[in-house]
C-alpha atoms as a PDB file:
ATOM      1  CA  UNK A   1     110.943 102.317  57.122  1.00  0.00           C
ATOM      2  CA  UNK A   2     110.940  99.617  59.488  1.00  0.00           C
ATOM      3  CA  UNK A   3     108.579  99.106  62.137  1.00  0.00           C
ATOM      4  CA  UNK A   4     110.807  99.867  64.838  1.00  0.00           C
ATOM      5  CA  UNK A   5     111.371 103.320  63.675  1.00  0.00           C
ATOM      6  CA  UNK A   6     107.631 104.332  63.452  1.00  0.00           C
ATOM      7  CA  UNK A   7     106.170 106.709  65.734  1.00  0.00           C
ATOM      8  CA  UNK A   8     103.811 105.610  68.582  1.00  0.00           C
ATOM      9  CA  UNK A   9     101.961 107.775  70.985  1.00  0.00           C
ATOM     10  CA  UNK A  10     102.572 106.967  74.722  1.00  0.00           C
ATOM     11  CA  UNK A  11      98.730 105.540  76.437  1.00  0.00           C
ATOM     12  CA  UNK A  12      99.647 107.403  79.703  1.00  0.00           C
ATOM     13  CA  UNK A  13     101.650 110.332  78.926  1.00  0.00           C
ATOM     14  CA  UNK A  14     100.498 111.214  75.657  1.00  0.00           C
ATOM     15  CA  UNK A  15     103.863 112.109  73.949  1.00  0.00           C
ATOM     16  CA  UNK A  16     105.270 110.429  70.835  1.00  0.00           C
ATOM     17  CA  UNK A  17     108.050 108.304  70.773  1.00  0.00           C
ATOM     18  CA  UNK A  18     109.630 105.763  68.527  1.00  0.00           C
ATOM     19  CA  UNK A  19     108.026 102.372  68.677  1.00  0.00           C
ATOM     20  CA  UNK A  20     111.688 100.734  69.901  1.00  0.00           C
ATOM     21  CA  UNK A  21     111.339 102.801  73.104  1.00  0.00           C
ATOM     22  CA  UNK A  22     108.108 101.445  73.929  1.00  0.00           C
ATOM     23  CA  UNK A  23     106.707  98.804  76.003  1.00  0.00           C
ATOM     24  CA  UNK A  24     103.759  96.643  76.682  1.00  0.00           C
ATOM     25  CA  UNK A  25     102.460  96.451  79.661  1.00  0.00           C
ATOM     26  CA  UNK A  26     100.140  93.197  81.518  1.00  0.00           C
ATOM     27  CA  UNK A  27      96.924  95.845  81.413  1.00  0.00           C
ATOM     28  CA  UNK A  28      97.179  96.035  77.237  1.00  0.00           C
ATOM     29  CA  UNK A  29      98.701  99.398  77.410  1.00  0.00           C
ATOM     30  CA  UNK A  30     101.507 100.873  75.245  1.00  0.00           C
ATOM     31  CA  UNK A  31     103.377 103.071  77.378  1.00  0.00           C
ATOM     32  CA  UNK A  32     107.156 104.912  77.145  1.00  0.00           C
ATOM     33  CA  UNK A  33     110.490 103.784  78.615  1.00  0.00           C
ATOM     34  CA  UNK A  34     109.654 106.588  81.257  1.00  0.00           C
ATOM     35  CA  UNK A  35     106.370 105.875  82.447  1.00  0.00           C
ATOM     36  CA  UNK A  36     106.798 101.983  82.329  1.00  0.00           C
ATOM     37  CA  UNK A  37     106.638 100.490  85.726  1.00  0.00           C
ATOM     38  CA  UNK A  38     108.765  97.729  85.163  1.00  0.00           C
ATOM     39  CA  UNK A  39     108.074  94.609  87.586  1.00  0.00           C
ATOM     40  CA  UNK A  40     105.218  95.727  89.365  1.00  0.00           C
ATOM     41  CA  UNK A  41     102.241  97.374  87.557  1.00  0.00           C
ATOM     42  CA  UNK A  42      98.785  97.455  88.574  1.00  0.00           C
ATOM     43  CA  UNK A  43      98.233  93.693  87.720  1.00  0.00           C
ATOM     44  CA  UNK A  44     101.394  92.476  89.030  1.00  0.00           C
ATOM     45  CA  UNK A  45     101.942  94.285  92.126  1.00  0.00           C
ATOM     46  CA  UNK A  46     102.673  92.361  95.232  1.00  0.00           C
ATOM     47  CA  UNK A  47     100.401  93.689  97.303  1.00  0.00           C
ATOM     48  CA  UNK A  48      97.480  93.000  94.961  1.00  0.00           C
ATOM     49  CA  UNK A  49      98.367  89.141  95.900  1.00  0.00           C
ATOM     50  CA  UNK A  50      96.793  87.259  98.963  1.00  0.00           C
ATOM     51  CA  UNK A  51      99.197  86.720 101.535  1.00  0.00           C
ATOM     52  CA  UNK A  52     100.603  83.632 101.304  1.00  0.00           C
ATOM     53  CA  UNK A  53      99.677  81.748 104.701  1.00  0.00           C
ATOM     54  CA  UNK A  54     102.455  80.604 107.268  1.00  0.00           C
ATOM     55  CA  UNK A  55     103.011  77.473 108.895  1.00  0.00           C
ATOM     56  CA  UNK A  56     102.018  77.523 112.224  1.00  0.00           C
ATOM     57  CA  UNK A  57     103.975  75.070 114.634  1.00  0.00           C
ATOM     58  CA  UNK A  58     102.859  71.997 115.178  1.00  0.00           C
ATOM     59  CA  UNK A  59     102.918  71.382 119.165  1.00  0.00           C
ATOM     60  CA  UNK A  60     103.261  73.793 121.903  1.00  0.00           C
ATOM     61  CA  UNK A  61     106.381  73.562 123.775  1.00  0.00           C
ATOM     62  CA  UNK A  62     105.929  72.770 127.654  1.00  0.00           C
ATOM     63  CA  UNK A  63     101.941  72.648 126.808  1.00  0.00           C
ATOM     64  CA  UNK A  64      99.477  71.394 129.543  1.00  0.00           C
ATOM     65  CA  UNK A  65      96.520  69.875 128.747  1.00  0.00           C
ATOM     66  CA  UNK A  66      93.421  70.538 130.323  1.00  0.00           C
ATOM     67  CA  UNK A  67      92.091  69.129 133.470  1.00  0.00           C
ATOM     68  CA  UNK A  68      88.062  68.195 134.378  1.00  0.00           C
ATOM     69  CA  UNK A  69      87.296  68.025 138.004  1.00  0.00           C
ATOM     70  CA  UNK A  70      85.715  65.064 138.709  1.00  0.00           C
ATOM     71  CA  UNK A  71      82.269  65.324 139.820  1.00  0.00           C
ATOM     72  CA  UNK A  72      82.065  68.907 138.598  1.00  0.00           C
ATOM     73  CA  UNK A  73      79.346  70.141 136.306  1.00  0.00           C
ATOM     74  CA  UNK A  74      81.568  69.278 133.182  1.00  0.00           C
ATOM     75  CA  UNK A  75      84.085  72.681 133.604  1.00  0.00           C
ATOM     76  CA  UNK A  76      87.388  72.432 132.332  1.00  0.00           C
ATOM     77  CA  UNK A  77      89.814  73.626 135.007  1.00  0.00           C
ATOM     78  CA  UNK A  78      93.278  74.746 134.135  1.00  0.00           C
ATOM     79  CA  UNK A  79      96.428  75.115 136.485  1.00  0.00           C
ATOM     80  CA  UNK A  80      96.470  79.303 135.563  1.00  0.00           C
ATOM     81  CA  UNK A  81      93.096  79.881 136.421  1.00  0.00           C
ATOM     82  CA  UNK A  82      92.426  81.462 140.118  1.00  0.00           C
ATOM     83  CA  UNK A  83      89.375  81.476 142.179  1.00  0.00           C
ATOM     84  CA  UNK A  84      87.056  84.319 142.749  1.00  0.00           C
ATOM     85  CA  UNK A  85      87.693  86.586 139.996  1.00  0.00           C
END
């Protein structure tokens, strides 16, 4: 009797199965062809990953830079801003 054809007892089902239809999973456990989870188990999963950060553009197109009033008390005026409000 090889060791393929012994019997194994499934870690999250609890049935028995032959030890060919079996797999290992990245957590240590032994589970069937049915209840394996393929690609994405607990460990694994995508969303258990940080979130890979994006580039963010370099300059802003059409961009005006800011504007200090001379002889103000140091504000920084900008062409959108209105009076009064």
């Amino acid at each position: 009797m090889s060791v393929w054809d012994m019997r194994t007892v499934c870690d999250r089902c609890s049935f028995e199965y032959a030890r060919r239809q079996m797999r290992k999973e990245t957590t240590g456990s032994v589970v069937c062809f049915r209840c394996y989870d393929g690609r994405f188990d607990l460990k694994r999963h995508p969303q258990n990953r940080p979130a890979r950060p994006r580039k963010e553009p370099s300059i802003v197109p059409d961009g005006r830079p800011a504007i200090v009033v001379p002889g103000g008390d140091g504000d920084v005026w900008t062409p959108f801003q209105t009076q009064g409000y």
